[in-house]
Protein backbone atom coordinates (compact mmCIF):
# COMPACT_ATOMS: atom_id res chain seq x y z
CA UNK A 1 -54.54 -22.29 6.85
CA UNK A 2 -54.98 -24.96 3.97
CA UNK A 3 -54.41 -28.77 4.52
CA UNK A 4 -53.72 -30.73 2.01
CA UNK A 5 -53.78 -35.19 1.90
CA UNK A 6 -50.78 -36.11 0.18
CA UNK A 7 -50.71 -40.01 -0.49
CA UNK A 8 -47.70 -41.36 -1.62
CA UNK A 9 -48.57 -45.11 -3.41
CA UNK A 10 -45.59 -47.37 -2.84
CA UNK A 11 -44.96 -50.49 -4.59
CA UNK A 12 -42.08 -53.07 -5.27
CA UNK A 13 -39.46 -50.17 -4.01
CA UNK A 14 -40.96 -47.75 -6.41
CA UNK A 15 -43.12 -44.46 -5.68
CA UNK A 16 -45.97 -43.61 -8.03
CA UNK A 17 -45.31 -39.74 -8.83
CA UNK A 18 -47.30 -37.34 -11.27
CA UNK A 19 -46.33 -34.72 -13.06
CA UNK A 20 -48.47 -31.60 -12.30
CA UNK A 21 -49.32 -29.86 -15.75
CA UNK A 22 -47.61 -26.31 -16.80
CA UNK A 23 -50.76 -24.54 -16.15
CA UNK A 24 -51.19 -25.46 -12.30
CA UNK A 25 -50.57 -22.74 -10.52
CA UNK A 26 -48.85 -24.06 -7.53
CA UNK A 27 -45.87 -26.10 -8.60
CA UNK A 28 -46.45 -26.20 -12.44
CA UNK A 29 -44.60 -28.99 -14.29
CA UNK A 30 -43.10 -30.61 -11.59
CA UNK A 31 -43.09 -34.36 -9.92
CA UNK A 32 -45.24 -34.66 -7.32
CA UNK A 33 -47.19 -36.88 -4.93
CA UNK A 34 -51.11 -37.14 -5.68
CA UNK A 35 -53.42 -35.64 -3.12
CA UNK A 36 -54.88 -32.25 -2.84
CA UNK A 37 -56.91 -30.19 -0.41
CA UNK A 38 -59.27 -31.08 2.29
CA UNK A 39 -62.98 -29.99 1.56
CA UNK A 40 -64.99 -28.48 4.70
CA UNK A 41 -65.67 -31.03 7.44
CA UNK A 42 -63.08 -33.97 5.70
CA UNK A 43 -60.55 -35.46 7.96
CA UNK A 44 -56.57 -35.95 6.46
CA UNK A 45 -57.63 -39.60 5.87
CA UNK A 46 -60.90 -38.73 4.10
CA UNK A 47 -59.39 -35.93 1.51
CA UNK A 48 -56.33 -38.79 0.89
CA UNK A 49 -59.25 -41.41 -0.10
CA UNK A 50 -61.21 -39.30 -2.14
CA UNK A 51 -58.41 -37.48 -4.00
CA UNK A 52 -56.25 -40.58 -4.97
CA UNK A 53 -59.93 -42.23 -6.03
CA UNK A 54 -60.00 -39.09 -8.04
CA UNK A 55 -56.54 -38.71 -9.55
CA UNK A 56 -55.09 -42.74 -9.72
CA UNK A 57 -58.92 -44.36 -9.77
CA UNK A 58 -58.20 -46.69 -6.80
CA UNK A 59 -59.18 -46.61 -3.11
CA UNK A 60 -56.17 -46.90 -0.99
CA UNK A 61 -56.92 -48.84 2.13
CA UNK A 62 -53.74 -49.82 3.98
CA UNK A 63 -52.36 -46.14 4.64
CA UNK A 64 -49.64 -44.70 7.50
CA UNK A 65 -49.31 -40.79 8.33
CA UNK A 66 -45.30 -40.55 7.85
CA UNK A 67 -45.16 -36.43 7.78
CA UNK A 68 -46.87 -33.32 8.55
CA UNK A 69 -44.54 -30.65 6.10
CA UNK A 70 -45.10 -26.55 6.09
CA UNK A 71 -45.46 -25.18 2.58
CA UNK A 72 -41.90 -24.51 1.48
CA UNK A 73 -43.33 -20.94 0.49
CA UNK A 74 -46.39 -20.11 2.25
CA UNK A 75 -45.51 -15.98 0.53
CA UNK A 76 -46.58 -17.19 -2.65
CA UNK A 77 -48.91 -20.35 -2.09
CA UNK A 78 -50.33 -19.23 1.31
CA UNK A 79 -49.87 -20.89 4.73
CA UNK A 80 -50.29 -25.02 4.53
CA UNK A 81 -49.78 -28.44 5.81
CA UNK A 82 -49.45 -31.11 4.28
CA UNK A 83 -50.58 -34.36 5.49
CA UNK A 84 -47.90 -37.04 3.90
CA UNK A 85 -49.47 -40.61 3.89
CA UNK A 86 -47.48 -43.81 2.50
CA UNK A 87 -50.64 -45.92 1.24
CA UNK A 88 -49.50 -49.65 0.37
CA UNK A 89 -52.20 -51.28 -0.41
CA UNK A 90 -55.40 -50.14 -2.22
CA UNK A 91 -58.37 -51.80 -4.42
CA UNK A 92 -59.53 -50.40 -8.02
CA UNK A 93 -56.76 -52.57 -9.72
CA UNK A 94 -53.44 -50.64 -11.41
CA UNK A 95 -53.38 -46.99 -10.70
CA UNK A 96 -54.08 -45.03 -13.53
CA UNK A 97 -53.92 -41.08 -14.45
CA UNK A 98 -57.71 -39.63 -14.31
CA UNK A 99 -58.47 -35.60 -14.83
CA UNK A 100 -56.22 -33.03 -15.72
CA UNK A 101 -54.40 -32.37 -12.58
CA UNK A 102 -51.03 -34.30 -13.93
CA UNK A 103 -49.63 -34.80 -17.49
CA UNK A 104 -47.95 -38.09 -16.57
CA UNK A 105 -48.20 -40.53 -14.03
CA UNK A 106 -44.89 -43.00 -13.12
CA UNK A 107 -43.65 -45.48 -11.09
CA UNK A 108 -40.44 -44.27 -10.35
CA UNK A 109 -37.40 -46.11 -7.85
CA UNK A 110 -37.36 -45.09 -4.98
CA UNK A 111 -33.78 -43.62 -4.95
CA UNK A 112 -34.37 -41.79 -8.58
CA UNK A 113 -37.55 -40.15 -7.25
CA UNK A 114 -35.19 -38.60 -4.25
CA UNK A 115 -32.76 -37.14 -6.90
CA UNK A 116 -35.57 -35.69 -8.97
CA UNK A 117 -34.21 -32.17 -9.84
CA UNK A 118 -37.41 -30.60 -9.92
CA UNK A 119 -39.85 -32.08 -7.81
CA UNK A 120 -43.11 -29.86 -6.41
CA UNK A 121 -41.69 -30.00 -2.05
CA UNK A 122 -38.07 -30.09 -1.67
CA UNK A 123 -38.57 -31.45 1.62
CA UNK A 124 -39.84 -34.72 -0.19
CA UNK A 125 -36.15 -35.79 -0.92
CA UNK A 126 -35.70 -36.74 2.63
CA UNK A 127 -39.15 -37.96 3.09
CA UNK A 128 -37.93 -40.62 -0.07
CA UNK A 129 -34.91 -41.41 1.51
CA UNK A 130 -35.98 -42.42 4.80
CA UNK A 131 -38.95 -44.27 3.02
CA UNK A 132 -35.67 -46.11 0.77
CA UNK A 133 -33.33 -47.04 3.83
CA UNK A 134 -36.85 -48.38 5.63
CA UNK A 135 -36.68 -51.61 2.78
């Protein structure tokens, strides 16, 4: 089974989401929340520091596990978990889209990013929700 550190960076009642490029071949143009998989011998909290230094450029550092989610279709993407972390605080300055995993990066509200008619884990919508009536 794949894991996979999802971090989702939360700021001012917003949600920084990226948009995964057409050519990805697990969720392909959809909003998502940065992370990716673990590498051999990485904890959850390990994978979610390297990969948002990776994708956003910043290290979080205050961090809470909020989910552990299924993949929504292990058939086509194989059998995975994914680690959800809400990281509100971090160092490395404003977050800012590195590689070529996403085509756009965005703070979005909160309560927009839980109506977001085509984001990558439909199980995020109530994951954003409970993170909205939590302010």
């Amino acid at each position: 089974m794949k894991h996979i550190a999802c971090a989702i960076l939360r700021r001012d009642g917003r949600i920084l989401l990226g948009r995964r490029t057409p050519q990805r071949r697990s969720y392909p143009d959809c909003w998502d929340v940065l992370g990716g998989h673990l590498e051999a011998g990485e904890t959850p909290e390990q994978a979610l520091v390297r990969e948002v230094q990776e994708e956003a450029g910043v290290t979080p550092l205050r961090h809470r596990l909020v989910a552990t989610l299924p993949d929504p279709d292990p058939v086509r993407n194989g059998a995975a978990r994914y680690h959800v972390f809400v990281v509100t605080g971090w160092t490395g300055g404003e977050p800012r889209m590195l590689g070529d995993e996403h085509s756009e990066m965005r703070w979005i509200p909160i309560e927009d990013a839980a109506r977001l008619p085509d984001l990558a884990v439909e199980a995020y919508r109530d994951l954003f929700r409970s993170l909205a009536s939590a302010d």
